[in-house]
C-alpha atoms as a PDB file:
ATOM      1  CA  UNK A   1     103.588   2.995  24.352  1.00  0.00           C
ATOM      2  CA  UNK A   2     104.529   5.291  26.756  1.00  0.00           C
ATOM      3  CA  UNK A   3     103.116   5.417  30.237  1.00  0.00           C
ATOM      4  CA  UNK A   4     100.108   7.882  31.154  1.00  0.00           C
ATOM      5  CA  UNK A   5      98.649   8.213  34.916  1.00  0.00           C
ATOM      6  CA  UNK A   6      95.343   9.837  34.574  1.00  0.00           C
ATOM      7  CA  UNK A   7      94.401  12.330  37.211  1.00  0.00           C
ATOM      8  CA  UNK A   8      91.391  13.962  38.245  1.00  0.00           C
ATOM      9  CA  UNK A   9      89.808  15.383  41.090  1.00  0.00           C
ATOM     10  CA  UNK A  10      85.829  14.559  39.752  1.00  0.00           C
ATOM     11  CA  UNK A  11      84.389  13.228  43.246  1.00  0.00           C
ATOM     12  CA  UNK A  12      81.858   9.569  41.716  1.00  0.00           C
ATOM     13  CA  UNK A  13      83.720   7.409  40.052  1.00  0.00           C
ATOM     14  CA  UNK A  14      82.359   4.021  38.055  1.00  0.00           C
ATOM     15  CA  UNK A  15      85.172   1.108  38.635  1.00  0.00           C
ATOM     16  CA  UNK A  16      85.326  -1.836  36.326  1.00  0.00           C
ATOM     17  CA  UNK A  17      87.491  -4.436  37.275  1.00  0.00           C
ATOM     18  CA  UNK A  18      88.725  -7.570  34.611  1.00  0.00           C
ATOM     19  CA  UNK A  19      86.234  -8.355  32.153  1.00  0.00           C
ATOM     20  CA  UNK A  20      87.915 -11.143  30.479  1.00  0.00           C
ATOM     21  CA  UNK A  21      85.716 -10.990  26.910  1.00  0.00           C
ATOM     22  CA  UNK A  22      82.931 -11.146  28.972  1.00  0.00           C
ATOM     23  CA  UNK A  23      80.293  -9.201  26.690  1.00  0.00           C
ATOM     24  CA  UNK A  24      77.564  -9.212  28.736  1.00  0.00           C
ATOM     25  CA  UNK A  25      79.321  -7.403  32.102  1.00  0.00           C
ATOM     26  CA  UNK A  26      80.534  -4.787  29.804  1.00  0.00           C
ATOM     27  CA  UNK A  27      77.488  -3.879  27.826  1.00  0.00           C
ATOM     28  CA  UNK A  28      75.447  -3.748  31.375  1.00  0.00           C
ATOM     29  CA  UNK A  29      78.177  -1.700  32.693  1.00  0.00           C
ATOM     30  CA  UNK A  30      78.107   0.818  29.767  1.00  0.00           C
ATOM     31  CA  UNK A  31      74.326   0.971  30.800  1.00  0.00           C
ATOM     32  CA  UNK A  32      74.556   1.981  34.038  1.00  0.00           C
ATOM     33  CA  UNK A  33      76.820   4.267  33.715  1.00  0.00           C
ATOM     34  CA  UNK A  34      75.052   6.066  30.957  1.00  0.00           C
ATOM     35  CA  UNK A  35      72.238   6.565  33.108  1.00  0.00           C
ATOM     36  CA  UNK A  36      74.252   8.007  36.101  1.00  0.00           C
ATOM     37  CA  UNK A  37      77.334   9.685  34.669  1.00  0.00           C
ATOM     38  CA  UNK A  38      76.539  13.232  35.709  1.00  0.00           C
ATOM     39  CA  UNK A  39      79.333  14.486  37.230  1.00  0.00           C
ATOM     40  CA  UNK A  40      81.181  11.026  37.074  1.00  0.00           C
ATOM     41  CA  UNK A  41      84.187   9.014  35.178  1.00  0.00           C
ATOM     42  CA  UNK A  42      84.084   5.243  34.543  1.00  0.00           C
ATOM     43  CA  UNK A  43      87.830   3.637  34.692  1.00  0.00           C
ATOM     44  CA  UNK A  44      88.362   0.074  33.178  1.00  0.00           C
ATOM     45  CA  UNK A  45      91.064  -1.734  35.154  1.00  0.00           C
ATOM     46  CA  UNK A  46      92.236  -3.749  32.271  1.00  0.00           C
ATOM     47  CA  UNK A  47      92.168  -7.515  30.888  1.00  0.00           C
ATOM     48  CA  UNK A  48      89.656  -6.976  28.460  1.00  0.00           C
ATOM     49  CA  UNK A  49      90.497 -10.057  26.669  1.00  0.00           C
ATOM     50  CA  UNK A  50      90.803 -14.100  26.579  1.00  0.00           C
ATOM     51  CA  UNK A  51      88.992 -16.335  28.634  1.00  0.00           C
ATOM     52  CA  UNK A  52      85.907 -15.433  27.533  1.00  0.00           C
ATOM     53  CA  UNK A  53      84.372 -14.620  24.175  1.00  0.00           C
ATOM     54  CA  UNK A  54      83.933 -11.620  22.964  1.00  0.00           C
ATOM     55  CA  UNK A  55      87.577  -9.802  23.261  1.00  0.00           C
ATOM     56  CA  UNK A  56      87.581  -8.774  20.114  1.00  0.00           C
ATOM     57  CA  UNK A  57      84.059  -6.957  20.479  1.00  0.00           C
ATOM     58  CA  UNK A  58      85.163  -5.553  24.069  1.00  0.00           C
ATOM     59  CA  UNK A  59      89.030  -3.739  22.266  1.00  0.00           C
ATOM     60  CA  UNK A  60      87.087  -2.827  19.436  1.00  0.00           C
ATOM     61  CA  UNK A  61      84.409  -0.918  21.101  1.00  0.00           C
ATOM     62  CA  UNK A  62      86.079   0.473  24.062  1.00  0.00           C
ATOM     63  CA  UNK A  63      88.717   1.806  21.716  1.00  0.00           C
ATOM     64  CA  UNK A  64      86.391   3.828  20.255  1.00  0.00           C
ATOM     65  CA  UNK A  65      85.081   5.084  23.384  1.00  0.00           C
ATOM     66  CA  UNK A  66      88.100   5.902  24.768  1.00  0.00           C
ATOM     67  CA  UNK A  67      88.986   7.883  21.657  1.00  0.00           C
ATOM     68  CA  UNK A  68      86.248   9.997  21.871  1.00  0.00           C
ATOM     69  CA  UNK A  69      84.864  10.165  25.362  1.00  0.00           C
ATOM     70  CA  UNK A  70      86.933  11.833  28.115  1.00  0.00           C
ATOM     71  CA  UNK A  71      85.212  10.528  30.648  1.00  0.00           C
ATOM     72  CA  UNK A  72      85.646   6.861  30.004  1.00  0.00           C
ATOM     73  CA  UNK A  73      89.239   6.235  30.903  1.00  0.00           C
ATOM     74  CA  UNK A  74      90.576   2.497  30.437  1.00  0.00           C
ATOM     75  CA  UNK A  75      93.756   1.324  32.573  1.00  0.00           C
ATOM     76  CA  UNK A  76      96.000  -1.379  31.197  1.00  0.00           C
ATOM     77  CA  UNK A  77      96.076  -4.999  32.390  1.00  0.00           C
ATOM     78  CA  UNK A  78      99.047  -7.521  32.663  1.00  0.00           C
ATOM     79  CA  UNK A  79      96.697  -9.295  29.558  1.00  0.00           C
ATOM     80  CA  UNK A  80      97.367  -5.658  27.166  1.00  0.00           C
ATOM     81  CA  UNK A  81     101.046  -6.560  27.518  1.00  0.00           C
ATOM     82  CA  UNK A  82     102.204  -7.385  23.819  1.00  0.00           C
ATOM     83  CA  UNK A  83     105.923  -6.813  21.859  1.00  0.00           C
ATOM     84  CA  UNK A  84     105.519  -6.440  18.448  1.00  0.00           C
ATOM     85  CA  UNK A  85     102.033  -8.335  18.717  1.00  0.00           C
ATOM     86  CA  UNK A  86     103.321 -10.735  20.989  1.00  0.00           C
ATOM     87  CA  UNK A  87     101.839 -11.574  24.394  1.00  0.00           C
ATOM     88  CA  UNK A  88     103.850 -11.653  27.485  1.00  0.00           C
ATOM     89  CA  UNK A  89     100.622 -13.729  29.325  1.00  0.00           C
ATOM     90  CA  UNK A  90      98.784 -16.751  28.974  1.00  0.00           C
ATOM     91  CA  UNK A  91      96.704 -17.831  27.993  1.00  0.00           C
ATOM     92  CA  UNK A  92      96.131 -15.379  24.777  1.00  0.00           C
ATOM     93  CA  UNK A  93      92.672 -16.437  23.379  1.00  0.00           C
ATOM     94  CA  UNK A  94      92.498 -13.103  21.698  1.00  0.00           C
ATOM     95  CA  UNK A  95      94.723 -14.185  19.079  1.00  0.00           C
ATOM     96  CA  UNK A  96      92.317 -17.308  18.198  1.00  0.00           C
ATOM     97  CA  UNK A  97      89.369 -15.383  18.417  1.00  0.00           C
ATOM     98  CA  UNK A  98      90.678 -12.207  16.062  1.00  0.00           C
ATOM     99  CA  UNK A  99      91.645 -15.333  13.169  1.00  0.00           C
ATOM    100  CA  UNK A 100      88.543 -16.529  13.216  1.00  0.00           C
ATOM    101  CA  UNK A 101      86.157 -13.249  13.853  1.00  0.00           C
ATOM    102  CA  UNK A 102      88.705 -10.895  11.618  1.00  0.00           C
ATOM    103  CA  UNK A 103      90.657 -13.393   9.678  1.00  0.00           C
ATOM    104  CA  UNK A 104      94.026 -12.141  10.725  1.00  0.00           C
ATOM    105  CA  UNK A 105      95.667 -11.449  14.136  1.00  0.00           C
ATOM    106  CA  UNK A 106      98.552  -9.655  12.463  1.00  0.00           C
ATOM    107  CA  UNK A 107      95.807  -7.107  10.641  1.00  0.00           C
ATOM    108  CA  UNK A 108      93.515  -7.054  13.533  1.00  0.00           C
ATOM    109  CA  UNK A 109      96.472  -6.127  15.738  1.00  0.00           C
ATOM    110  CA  UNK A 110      97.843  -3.349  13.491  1.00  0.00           C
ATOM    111  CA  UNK A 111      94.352  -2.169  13.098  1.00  0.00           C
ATOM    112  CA  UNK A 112      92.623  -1.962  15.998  1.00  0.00           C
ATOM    113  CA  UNK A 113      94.761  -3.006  19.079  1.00  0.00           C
ATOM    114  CA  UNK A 114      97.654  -1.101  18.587  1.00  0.00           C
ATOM    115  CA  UNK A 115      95.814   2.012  18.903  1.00  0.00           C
ATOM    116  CA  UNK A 116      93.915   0.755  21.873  1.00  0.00           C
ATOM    117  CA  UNK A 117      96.989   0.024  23.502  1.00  0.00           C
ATOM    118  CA  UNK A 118      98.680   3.340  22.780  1.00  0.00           C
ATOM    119  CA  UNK A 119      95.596   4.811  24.560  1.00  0.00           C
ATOM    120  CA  UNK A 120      95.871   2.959  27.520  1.00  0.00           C
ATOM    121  CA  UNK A 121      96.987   4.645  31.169  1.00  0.00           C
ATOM    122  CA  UNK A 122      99.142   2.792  33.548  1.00  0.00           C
ATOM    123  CA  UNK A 123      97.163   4.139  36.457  1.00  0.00           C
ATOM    124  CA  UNK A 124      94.631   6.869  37.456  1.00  0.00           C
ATOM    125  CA  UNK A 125      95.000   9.059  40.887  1.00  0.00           C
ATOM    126  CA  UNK A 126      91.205  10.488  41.684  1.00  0.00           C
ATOM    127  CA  UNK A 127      91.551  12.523  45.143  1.00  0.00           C
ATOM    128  CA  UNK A 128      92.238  10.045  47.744  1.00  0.00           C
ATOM    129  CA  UNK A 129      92.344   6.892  45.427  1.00  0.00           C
ATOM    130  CA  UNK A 130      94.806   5.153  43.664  1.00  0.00           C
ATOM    131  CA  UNK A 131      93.300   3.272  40.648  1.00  0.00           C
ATOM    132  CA  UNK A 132      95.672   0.568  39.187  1.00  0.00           C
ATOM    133  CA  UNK A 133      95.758  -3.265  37.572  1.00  0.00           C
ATOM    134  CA  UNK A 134      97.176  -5.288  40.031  1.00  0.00           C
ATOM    135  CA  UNK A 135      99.497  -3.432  42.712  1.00  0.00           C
ATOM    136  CA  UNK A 136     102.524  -2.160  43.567  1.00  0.00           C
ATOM    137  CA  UNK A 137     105.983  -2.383  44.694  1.00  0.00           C
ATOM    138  CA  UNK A 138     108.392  -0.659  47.100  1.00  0.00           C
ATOM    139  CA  UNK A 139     110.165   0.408  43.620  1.00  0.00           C
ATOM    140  CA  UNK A 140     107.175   2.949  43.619  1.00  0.00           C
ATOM    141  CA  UNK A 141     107.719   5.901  45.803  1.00  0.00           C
ATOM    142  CA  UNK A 142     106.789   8.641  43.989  1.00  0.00           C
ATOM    143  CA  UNK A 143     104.291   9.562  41.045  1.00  0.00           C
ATOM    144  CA  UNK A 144     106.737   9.695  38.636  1.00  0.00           C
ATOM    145  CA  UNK A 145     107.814   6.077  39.729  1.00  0.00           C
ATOM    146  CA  UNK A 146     104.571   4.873  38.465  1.00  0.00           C
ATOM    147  CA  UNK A 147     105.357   6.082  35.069  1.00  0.00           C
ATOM    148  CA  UNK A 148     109.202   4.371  34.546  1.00  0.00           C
ATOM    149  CA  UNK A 149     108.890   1.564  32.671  1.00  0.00           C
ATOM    150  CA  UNK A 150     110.748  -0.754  34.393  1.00  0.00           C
ATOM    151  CA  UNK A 151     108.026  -0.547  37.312  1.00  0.00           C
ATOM    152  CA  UNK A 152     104.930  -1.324  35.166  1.00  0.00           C
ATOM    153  CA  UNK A 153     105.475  -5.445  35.485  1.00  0.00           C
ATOM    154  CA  UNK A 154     104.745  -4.263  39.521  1.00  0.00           C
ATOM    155  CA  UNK A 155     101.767  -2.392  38.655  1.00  0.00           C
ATOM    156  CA  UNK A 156     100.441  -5.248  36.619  1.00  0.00           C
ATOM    157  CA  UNK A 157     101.359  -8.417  38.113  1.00  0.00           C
ATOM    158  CA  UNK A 158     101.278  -7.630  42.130  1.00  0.00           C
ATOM    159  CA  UNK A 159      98.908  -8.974  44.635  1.00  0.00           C
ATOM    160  CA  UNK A 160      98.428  -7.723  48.023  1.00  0.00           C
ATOM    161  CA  UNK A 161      99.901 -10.015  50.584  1.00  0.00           C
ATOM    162  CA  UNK A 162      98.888 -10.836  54.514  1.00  0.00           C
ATOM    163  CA  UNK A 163     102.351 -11.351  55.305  1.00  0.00           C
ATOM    164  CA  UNK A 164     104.515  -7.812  55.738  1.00  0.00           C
ATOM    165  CA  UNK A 165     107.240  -6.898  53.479  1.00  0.00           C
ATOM    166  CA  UNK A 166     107.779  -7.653  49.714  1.00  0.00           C
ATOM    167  CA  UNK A 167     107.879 -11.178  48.517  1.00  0.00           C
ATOM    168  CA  UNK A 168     108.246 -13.030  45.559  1.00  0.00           C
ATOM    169  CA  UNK A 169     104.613 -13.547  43.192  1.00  0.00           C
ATOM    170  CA  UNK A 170     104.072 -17.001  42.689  1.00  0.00           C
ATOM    171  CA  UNK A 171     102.772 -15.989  39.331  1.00  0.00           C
ATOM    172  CA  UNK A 172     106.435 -15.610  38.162  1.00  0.00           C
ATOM    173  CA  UNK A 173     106.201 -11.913  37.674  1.00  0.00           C
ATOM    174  CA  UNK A 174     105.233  -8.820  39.978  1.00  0.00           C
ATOM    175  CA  UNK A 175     105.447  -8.974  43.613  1.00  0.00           C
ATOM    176  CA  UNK A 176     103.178 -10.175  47.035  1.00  0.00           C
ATOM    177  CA  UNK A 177     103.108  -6.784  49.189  1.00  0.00           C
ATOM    178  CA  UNK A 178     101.959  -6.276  52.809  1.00  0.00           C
ATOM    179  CA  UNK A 179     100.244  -3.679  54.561  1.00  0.00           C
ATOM    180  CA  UNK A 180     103.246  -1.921  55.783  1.00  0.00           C
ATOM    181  CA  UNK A 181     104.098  -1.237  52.170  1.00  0.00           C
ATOM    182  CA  UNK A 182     100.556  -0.218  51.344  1.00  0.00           C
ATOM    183  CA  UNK A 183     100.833   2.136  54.147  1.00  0.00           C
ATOM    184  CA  UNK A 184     104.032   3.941  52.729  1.00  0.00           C
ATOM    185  CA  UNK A 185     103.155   4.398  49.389  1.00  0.00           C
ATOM    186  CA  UNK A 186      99.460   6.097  50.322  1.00  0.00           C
ATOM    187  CA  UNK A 187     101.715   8.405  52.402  1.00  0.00           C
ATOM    188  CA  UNK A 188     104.583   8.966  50.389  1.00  0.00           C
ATOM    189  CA  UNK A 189     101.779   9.957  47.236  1.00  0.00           C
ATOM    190  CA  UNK A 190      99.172  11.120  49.989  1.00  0.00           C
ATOM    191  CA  UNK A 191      96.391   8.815  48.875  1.00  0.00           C
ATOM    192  CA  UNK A 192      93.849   6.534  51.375  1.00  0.00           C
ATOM    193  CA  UNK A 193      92.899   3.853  49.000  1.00  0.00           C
ATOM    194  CA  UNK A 194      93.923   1.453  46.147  1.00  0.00           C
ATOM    195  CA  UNK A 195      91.516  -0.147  43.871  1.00  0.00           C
ATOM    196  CA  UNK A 196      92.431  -2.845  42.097  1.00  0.00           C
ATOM    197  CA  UNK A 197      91.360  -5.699  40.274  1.00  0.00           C
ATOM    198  CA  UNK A 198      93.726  -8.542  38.624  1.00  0.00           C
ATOM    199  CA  UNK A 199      92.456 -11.390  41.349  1.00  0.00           C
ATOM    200  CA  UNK A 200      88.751 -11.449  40.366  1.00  0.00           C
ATOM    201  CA  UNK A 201      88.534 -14.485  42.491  1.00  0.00           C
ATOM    202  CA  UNK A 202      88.496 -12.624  45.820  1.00  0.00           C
ATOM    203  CA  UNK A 203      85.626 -10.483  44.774  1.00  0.00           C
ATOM    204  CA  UNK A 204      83.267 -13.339  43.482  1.00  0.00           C
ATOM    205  CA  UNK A 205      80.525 -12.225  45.857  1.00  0.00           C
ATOM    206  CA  UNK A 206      81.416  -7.535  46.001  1.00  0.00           C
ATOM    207  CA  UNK A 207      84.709  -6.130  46.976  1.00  0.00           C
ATOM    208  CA  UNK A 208      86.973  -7.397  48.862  1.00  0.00           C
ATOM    209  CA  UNK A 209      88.942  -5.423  51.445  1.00  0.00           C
ATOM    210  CA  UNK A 210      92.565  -5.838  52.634  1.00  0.00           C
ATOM    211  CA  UNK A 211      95.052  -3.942  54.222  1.00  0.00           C
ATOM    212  CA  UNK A 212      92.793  -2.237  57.088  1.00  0.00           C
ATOM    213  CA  UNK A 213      90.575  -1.399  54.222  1.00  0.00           C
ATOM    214  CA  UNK A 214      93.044   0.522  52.043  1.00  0.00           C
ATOM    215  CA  UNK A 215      93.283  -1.865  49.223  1.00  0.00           C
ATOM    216  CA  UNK A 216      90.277  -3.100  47.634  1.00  0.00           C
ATOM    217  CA  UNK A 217      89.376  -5.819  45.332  1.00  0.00           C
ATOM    218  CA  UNK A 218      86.842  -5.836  42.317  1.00  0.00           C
ATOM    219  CA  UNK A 219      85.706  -8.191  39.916  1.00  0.00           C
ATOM    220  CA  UNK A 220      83.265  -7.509  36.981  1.00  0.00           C
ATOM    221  CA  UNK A 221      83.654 -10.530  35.050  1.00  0.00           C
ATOM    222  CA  UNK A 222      80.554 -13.436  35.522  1.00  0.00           C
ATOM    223  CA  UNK A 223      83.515 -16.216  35.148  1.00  0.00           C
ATOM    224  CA  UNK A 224      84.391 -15.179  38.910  1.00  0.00           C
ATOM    225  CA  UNK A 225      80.845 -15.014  40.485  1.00  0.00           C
ATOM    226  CA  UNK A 226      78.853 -11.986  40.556  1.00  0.00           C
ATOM    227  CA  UNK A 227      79.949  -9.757  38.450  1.00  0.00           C
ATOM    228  CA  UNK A 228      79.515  -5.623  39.572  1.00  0.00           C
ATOM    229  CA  UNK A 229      80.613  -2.253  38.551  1.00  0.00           C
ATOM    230  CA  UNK A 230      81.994   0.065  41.737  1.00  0.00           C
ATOM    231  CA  UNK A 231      80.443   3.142  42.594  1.00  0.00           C
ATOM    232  CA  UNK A 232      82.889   4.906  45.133  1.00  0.00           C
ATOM    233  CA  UNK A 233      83.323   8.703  46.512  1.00  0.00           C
ATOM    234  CA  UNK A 234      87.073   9.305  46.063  1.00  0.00           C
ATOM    235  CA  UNK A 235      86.867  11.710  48.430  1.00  0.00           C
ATOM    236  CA  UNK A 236      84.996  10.275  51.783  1.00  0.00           C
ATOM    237  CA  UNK A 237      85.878   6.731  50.086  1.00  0.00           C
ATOM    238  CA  UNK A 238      82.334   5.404  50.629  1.00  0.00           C
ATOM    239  CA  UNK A 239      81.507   2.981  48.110  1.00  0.00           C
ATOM    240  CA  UNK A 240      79.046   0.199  46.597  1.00  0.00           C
ATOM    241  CA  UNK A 241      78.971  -2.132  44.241  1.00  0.00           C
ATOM    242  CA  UNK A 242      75.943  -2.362  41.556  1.00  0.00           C
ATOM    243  CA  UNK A 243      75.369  -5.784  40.753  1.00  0.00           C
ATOM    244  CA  UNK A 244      75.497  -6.398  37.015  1.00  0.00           C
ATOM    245  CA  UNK A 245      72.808  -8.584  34.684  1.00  0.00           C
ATOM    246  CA  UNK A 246      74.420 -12.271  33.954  1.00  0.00           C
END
C-alpha cells in the first residue's frame, strides 16, 4: 500500500472515530450522515475491526463505499496494519470471525481486505484540521513527512501526552507527545486542530480536548461509553458531537 493524505477544503465534515466491529455505531452513523451530507465528507479514523462483532460486515461494506463514494473517505488504523495477511496488533478477532462468517481468512483477506486496505489514506488535511489515527511525532515536519513510510507507526500508534517533549508509548510502538510538539507541527503544516481517535476511552462521554484545545479525542464505538459521530467546521473549528443509537 502506498500512503495517501486526502485533502480538501469542503467546510462540514462527519468524524468517526474507532468502531471496533461495532455494527450498530456504524449503521447509525451512515444514517445521519445520509440525511445531512449536503455539502459535507464523512472520514472514518480507522480500527474497523476486532473487539466487537461484526468486522467482517463493517470492511466489507465500507469497502464498497469507499470505492464508489468520494465523499466517504476512510483513514487507516494501527488495527489495518497487516504483512502478507498478518497482523502487527492484538488482539486480531477479525481473523476468527472471517473463518467462521467466510470460511477462510486467507480468501476473505485476498478478497475483500486487501482492496480495502489499498484504499485506505494515512491522513486527511480539511482547512485548518488535521485528521489522523492516533498522532504524531517530531519525525513529521512537513506534509510529505506524513506520507514516508517509516513515519506511519507515529501516525498510528501515538497518544498525546501532558508532559512536554517526545516520550516513549507504553504501548510498545508510536510515541507520547506534548503540547509543544503539537504546537510545531500545526505551524510548520499551518493547521489549528488534530482529530484523532485511537484512545476511545477518553471520549466515553463526547470529545475530549487536549493540548489548549488543539488535539481532540473521539470515540464512536458503544464498548467505550457513548458512542457519537463529530460534526465540526474545519474552518472556524466549531464542533459537536451527535450522539449515536446503542
Amino acid at each position: 500500500m502506498i500512503n495517501r493524505v486526502f485533502t480538501s477544503n469542503i467546510k462540514n465534515v462527519f468524524a468517526a472515530g474507532d468502531l471496533h466491529g461495532n455494527y450498530e455505531s456504524f449503521s447509525s452513523i451512515l444514517n445521519i450522515y445520509e440525511k445531512n451530507r449536503k455539502d459535507s465528507v464523512l472520514i472514518f479514523l480507522g480500527d474497523y475491526a476486532d473487539r466487537g462483532s461484526n468486522g467482517v460486515e463493517i470492511i466489507t461494506e465500507l469497502s464498497k463505499l469507499i470505492d464508489t463514494r468520494e465523499d466517504i473517505i476512510a483513514l487507516k488504523g494501527n488495527h489495518e496494519m497487516y504483512k502478507e495477511g498478518r497482523p502487527f496488533f492484538y488482539p486480531c478477532n477479525l481473523i476468527y470471525e472471517a473463518e467462521e462468517k467466510y470460511g477462510s481468512w486467507e480468501v476473505f483477506y485476498q478478497d475483500t481486505v486487501l482492496n480495502f486496505l489499498n484504499r485506505l489514506h494515512i491522513a486527511a488535511i480539511i482547512n485548518n484540521v488535521l485528521f489522523v489515527h492516533a498522532g504524531i511525532s517530531l519525525r513529521i515536519k512537513t506534509k510529505d513527512d506524513l506520507v514516508k513510510h517509516t513515519n506511519e507507526k507515529y501516525l498510528l500508534w501515538s497518544d498525546p501526552s501532558s508532559v512536554q517533549g517526545e516520550h516513549l508509548n507504553p504501548r510498545g510502538a508510536g510515541v507520547l507527545f506534548g503540547e509543544d510538539i503539537t504546537a510545531k507541527l500545526l505551524s510548520s503544516l499551518d493547521l489549528k486542530m488534530i482529530v484523532r481517535s485511537h484512545e476511545p476511552e477518553k471520549a466515553a462521554n463526547g470529545p475530549f480536548t487536549e493540548h489548549k484545545g488543539k488535539v481532540l479525542t473521539i470515540n464512536s464505538c458503544s464498548l467505550y461509553g457513548k458512542p457519537f459521530l463529530l460534526k465540526i467546521d474545519t474552518k472556524s473549528l466549531k464542533f459537536k458531537p451527535l450522539f449515536l443509537k446503542e
